[in-house]
N, C-alpha and C. Protein backbone atom coordinates (compact mmCIF):
# COMPACT_ATOMS: atom_id res chain seq x y z
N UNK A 1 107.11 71.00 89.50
CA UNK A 1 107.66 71.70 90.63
C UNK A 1 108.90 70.94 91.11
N UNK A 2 110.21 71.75 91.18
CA UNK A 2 111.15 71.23 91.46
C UNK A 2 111.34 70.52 93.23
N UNK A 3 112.01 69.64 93.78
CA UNK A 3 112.17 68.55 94.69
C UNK A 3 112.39 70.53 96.14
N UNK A 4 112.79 70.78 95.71
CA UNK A 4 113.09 72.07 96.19
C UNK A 4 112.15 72.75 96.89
N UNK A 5 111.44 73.26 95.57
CA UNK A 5 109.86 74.31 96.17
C UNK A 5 109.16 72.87 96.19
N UNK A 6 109.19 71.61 96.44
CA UNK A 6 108.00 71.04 97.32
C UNK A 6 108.29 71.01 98.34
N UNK A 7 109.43 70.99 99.19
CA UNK A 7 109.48 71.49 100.49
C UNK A 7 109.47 72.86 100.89
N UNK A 8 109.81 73.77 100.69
CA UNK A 8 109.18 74.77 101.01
C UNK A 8 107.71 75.54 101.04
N UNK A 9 107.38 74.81 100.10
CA UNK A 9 105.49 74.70 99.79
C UNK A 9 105.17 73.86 100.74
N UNK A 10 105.17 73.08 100.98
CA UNK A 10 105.17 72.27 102.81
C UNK A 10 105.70 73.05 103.43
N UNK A 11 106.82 73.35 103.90
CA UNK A 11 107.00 73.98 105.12
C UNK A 11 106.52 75.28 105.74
N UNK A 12 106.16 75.92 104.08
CA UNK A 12 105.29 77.38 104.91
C UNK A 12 103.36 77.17 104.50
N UNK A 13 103.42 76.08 103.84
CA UNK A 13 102.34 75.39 104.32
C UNK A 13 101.76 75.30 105.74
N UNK A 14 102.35 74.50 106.22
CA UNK A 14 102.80 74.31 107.84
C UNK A 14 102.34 75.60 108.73
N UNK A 15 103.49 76.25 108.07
CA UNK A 15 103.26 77.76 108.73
C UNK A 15 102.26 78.58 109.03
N UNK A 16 101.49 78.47 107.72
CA UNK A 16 100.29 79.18 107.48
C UNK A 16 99.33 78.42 108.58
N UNK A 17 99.34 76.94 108.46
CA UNK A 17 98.31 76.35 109.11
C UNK A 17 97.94 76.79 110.55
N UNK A 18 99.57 76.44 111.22
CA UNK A 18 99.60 76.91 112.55
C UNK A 18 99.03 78.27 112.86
N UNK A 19 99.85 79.58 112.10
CA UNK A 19 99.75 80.48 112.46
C UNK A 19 98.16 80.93 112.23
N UNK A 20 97.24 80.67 111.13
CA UNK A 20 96.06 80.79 110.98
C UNK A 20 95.04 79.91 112.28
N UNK A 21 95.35 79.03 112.85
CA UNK A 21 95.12 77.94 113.94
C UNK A 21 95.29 78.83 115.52
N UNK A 22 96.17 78.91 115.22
CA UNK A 22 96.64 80.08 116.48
C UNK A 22 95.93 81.68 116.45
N UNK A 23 96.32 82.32 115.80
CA UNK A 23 95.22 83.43 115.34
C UNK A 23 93.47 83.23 115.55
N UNK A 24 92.49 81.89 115.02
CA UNK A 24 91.82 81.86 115.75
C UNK A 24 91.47 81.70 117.08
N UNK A 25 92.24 80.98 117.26
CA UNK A 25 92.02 80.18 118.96
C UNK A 25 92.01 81.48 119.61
N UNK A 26 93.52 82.82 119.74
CA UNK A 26 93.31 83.77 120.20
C UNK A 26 92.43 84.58 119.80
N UNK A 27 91.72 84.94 118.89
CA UNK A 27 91.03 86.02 118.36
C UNK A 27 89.62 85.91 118.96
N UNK A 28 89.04 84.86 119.10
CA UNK A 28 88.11 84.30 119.41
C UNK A 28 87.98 83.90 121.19
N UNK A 29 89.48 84.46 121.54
CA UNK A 29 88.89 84.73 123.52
C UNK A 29 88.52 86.21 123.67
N UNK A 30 87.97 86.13 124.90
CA UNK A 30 88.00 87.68 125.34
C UNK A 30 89.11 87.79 126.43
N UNK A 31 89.18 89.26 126.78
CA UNK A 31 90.17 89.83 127.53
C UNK A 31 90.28 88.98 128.68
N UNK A 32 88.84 88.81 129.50
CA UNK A 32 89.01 88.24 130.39
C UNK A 32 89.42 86.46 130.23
N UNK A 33 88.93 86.24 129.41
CA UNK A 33 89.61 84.58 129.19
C UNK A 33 90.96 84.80 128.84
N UNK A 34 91.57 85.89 128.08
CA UNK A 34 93.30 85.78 128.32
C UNK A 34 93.72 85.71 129.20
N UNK A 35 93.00 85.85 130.74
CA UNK A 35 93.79 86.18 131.40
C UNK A 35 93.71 84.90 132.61
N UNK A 36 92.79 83.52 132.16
CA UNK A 36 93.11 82.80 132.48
C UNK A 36 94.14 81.84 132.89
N UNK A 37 94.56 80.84 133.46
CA UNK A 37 95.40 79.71 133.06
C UNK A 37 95.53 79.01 132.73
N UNK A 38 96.58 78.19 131.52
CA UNK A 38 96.52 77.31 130.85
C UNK A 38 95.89 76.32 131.97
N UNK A 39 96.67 76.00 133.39
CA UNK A 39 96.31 74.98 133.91
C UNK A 39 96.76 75.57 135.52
N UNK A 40 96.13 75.48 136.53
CA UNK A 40 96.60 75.73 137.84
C UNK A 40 98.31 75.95 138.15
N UNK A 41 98.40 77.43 138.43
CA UNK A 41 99.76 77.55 138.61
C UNK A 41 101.12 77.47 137.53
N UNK A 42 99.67 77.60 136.03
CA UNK A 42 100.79 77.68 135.00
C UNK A 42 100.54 79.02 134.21
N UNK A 43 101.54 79.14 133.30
CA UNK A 43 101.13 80.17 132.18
C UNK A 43 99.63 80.53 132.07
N UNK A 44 99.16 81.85 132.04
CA UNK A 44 98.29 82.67 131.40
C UNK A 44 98.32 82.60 129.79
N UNK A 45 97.02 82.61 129.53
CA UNK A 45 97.09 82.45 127.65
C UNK A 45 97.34 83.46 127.36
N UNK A 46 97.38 84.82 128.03
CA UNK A 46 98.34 86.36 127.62
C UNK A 46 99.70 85.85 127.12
N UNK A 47 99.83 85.44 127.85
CA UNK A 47 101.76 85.27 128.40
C UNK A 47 101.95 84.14 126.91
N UNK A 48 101.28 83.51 126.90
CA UNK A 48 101.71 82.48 125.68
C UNK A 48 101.23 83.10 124.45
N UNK A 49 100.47 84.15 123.82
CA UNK A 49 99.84 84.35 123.15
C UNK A 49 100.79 85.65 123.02
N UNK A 50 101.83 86.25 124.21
CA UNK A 50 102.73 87.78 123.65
C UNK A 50 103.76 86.76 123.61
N UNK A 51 104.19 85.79 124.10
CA UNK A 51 105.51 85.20 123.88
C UNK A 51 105.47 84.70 122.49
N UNK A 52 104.03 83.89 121.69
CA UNK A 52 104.68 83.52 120.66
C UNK A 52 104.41 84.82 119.77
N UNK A 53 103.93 86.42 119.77
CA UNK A 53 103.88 87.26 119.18
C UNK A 53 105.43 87.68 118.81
N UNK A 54 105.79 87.58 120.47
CA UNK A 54 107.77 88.75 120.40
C UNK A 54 108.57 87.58 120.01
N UNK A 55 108.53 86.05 119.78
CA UNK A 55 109.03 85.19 118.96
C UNK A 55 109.14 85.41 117.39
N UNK A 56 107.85 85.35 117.33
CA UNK A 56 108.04 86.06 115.71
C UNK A 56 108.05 87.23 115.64
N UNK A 57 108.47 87.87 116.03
CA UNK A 57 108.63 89.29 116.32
C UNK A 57 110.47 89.40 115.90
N UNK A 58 110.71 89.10 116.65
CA UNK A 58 112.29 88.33 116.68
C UNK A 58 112.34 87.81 115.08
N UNK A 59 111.76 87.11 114.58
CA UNK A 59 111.77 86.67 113.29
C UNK A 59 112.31 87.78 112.27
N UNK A 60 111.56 88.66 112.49
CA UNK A 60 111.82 89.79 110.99
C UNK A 60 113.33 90.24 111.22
N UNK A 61 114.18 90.48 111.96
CA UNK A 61 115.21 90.81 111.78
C UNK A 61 116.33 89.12 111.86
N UNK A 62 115.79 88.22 112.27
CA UNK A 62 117.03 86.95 112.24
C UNK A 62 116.81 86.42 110.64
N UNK A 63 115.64 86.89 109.65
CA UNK A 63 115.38 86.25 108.23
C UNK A 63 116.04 87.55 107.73
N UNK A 64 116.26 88.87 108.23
CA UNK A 64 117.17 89.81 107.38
C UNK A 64 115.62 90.59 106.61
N UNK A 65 114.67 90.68 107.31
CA UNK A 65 113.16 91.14 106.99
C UNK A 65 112.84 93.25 107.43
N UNK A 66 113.50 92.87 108.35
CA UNK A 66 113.27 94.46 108.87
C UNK A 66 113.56 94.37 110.58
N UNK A 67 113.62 95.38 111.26
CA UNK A 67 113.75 95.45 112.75
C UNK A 67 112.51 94.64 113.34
N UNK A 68 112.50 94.64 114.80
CA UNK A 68 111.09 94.05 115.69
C UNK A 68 109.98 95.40 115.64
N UNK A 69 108.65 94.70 115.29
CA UNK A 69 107.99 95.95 115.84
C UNK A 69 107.72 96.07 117.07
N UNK A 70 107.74 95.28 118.34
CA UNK A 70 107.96 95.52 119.31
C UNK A 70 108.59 94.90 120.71
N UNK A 71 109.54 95.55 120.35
CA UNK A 71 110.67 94.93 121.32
C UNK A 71 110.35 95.17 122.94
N UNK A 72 109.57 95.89 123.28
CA UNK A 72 109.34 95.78 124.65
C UNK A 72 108.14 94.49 124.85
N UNK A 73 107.99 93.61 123.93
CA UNK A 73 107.25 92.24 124.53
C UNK A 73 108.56 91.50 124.89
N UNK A 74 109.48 91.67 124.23
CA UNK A 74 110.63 90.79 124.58
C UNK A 74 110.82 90.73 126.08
N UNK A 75 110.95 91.91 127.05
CA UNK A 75 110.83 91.92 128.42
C UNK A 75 109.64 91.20 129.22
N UNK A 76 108.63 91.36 128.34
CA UNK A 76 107.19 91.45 129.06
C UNK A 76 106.47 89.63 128.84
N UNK A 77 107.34 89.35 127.91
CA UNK A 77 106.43 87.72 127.22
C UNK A 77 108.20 86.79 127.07
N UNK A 78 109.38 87.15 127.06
CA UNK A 78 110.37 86.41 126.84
C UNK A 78 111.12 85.96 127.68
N UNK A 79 111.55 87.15 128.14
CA UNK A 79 113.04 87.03 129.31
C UNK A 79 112.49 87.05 130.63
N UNK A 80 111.43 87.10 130.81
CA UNK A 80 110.66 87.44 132.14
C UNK A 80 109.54 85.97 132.10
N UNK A 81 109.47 85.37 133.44
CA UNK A 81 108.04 84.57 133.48
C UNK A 81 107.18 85.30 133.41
N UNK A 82 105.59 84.68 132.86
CA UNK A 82 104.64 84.89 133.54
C UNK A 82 104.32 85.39 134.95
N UNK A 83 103.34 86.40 135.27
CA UNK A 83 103.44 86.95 136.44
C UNK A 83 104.47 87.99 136.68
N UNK A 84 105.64 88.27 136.31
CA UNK A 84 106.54 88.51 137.04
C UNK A 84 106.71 90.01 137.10
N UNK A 85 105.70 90.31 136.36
CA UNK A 85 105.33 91.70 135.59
C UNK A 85 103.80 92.29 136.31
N UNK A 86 103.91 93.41 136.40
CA UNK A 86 102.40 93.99 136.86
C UNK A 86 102.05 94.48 135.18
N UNK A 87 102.66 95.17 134.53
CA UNK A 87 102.83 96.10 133.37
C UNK A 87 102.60 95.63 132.26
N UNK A 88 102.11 94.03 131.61
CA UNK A 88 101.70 93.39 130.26
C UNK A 88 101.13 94.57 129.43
N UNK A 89 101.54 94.16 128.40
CA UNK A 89 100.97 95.19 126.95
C UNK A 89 99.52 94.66 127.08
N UNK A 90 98.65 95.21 126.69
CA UNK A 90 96.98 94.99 126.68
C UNK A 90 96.64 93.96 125.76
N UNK A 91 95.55 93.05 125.79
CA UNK A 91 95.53 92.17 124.69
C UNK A 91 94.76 92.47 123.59
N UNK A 92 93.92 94.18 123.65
CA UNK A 92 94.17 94.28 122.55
C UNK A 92 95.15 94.73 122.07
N UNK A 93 96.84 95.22 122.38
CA UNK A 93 97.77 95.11 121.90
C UNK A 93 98.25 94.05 121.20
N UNK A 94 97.99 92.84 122.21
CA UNK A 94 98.99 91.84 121.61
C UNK A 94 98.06 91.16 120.36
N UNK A 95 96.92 91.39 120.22
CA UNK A 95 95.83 90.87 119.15
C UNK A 95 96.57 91.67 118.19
N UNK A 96 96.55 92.93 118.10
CA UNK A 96 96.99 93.79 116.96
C UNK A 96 98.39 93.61 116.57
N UNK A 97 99.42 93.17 117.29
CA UNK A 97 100.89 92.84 117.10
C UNK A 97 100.61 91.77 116.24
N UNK A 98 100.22 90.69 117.03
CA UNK A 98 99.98 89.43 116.32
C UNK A 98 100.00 89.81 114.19
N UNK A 99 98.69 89.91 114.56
CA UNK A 99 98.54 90.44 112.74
C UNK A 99 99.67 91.13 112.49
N UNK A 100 100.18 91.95 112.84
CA UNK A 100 100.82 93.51 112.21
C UNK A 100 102.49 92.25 111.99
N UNK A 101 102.62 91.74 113.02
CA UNK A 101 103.96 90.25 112.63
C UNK A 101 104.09 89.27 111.84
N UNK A 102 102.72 88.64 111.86
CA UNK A 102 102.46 87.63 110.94
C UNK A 102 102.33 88.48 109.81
N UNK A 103 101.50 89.45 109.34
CA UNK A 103 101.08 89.75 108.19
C UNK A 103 102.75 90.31 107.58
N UNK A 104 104.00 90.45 108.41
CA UNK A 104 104.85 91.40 107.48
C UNK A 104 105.78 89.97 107.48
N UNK A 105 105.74 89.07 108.14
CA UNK A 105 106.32 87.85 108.26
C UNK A 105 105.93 87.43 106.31
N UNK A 106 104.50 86.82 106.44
CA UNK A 106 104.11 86.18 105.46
C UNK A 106 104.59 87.16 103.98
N UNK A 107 104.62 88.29 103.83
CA UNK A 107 105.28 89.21 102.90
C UNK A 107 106.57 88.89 102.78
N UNK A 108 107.59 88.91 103.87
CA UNK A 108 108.70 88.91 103.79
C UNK A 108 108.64 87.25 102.97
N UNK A 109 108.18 86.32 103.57
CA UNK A 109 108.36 84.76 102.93
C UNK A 109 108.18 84.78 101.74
N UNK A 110 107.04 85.63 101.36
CA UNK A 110 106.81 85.23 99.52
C UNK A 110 107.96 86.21 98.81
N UNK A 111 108.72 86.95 99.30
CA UNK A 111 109.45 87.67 98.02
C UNK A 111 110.85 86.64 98.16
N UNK A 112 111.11 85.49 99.36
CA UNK A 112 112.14 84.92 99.38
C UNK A 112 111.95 83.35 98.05
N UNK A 113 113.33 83.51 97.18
CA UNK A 113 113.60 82.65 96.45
C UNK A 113 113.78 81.14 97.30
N UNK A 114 113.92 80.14 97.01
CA UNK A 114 114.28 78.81 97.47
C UNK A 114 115.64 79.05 97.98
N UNK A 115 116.05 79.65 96.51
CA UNK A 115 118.35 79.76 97.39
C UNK A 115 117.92 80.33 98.68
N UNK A 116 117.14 81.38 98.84
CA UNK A 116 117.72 82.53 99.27
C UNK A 116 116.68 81.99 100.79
N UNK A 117 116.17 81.26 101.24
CA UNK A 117 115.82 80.22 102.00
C UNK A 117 116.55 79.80 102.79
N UNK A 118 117.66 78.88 101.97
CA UNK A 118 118.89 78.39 102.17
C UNK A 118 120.06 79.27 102.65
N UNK A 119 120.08 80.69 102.92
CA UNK A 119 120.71 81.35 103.21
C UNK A 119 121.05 81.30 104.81
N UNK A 120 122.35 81.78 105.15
CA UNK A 120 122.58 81.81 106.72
C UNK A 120 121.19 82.96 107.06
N UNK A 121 121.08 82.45 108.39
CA UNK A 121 120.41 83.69 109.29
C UNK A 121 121.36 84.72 110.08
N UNK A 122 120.68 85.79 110.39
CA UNK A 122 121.53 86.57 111.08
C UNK A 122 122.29 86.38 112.29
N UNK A 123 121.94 85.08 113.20
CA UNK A 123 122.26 85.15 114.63
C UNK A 123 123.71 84.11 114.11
N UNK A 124 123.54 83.61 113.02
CA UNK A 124 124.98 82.90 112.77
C UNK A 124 126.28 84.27 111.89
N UNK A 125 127.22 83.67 112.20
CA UNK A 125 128.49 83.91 111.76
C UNK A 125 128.36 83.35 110.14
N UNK A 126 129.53 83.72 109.43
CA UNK A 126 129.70 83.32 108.06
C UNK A 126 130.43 82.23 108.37
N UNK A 127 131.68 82.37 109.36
CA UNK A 127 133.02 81.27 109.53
C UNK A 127 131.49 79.98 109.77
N UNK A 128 131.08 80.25 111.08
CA UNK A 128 130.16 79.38 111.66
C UNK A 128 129.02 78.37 110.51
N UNK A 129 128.09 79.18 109.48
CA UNK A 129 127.68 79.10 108.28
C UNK A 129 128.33 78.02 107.56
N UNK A 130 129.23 78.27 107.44
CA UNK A 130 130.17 77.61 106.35
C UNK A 130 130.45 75.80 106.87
N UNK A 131 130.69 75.92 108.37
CA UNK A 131 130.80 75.06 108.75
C UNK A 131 129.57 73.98 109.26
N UNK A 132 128.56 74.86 109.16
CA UNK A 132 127.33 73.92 109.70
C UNK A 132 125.75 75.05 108.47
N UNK A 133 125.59 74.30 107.10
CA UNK A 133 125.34 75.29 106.58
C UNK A 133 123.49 75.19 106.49
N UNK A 134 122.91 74.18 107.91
CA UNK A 134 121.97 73.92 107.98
C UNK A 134 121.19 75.23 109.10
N UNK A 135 122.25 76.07 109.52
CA UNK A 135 121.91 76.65 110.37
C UNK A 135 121.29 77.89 108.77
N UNK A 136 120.43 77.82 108.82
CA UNK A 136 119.97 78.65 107.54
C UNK A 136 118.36 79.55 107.87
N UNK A 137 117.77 80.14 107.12
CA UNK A 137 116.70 80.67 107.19
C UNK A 137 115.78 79.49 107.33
N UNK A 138 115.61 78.42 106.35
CA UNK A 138 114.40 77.49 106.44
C UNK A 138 114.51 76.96 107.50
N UNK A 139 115.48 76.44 108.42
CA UNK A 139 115.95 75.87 109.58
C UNK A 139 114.82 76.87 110.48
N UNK A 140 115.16 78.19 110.51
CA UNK A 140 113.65 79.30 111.29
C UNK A 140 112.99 78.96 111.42
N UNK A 141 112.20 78.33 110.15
CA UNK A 141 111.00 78.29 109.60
C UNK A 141 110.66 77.56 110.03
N UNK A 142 111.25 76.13 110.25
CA UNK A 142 110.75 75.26 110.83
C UNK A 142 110.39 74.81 112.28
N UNK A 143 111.69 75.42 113.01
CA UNK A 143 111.82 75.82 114.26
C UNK A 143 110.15 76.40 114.89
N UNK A 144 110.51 77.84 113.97
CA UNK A 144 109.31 78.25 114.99
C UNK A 144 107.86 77.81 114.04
N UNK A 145 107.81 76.93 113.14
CA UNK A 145 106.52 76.40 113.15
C UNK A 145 106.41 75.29 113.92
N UNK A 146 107.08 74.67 114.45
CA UNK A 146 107.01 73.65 115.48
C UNK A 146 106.60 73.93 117.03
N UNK A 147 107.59 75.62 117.08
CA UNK A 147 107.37 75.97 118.23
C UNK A 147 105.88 76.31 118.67
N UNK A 148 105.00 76.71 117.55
CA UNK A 148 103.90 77.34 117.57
C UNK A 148 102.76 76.01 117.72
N UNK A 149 103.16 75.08 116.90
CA UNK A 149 102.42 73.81 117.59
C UNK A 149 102.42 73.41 118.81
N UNK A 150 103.95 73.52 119.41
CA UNK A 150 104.24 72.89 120.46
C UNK A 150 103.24 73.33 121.54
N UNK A 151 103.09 75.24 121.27
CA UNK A 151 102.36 76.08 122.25
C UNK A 151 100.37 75.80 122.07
N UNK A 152 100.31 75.18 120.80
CA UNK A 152 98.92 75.29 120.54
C UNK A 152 98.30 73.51 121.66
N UNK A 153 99.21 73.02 121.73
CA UNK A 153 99.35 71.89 122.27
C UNK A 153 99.12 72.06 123.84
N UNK A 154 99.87 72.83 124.40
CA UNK A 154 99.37 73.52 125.72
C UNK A 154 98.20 74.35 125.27
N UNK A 155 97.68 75.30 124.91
CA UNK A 155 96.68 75.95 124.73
C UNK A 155 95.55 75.00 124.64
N UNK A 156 95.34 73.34 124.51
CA UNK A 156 94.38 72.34 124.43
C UNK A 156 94.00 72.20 125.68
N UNK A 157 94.97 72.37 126.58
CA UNK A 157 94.49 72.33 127.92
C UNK A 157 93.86 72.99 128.88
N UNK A 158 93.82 74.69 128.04
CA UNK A 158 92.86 75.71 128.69
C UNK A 158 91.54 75.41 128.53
N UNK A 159 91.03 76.01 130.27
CA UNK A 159 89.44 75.56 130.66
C UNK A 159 88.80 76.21 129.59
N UNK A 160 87.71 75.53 129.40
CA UNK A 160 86.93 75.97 127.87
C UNK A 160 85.76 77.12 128.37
């Protein structure tokens, strides 16, 4: 195996771990425990559990994968705090997003070559690309597998 696909075999390694890690932790609350708080006066595990859904959600169109399937979490879990909303998508919505993202996520990853990895993402420019050519798809990848730790890391702190 070339120096190449062993990092990418790690890095969506990684991926899988988290996102399979995360997937239980949520799958395995009920409605009413989503709607707990991580910790007094913080985030709801809804709110962290649709934010990292419309994150990777966001994914399928910045890897060049397909549109969001649902862009109204972006209001409801992104650009908006916690709370700030009466109107949250239901959690069995966001249970079913979850899968329906990850599962077209993990498709989209296996038909991608190593080059094609290495490719700019959509939110960059070509001029921009050229000049900084780390800003790439695997750069994503890593990003938001970190991000998803970062969140499973707070999620340690919800009352059990």
């Amino acid at each position: 195996m070339s120096d190449q696909n062993q990092f990418l075999s790690a890095a969506l390694k990684a991926w899988k771990t988290n996102i399979d890690r995360a997937g239980k932790f949520f799958s395995s609350l009920s409605d009413e425990q989503l709607l707990q708080e991580v910790a007094p006066g913080k985030n709801r595990l809804i709110y962290l559990f649709g934010h990292l859904t419309a994150v990777h959600d966001g994914m399928l169109p910045l890897l060049g994968l397909g549109e969001k399937t649902r862009p109204d979490f972006d209001a409801a879990f992104v650009s908006n705090p916690d709370k700030s909303r009466s109107n949250l998508p239901s959690p069995q919505e966001v249970k079913e997003s979850w899968k329906d993202v990850n599962a077209k996520l993990s498709a989209g990853f296996e038909k991608f070559s190593p080059a094609e990895w290495l490719q700019r993402h959509t939110a960059v420019s070509e001029e921009d690309f050229a000049k900084d050519p780390s800003r790439n798809r695997y750069a994503i990848l890593l990003s938001r597998t970190n991000h998803v730790a970062y969140h499973m890391g707070q999620l340690n702190l919800a009352p059990k």
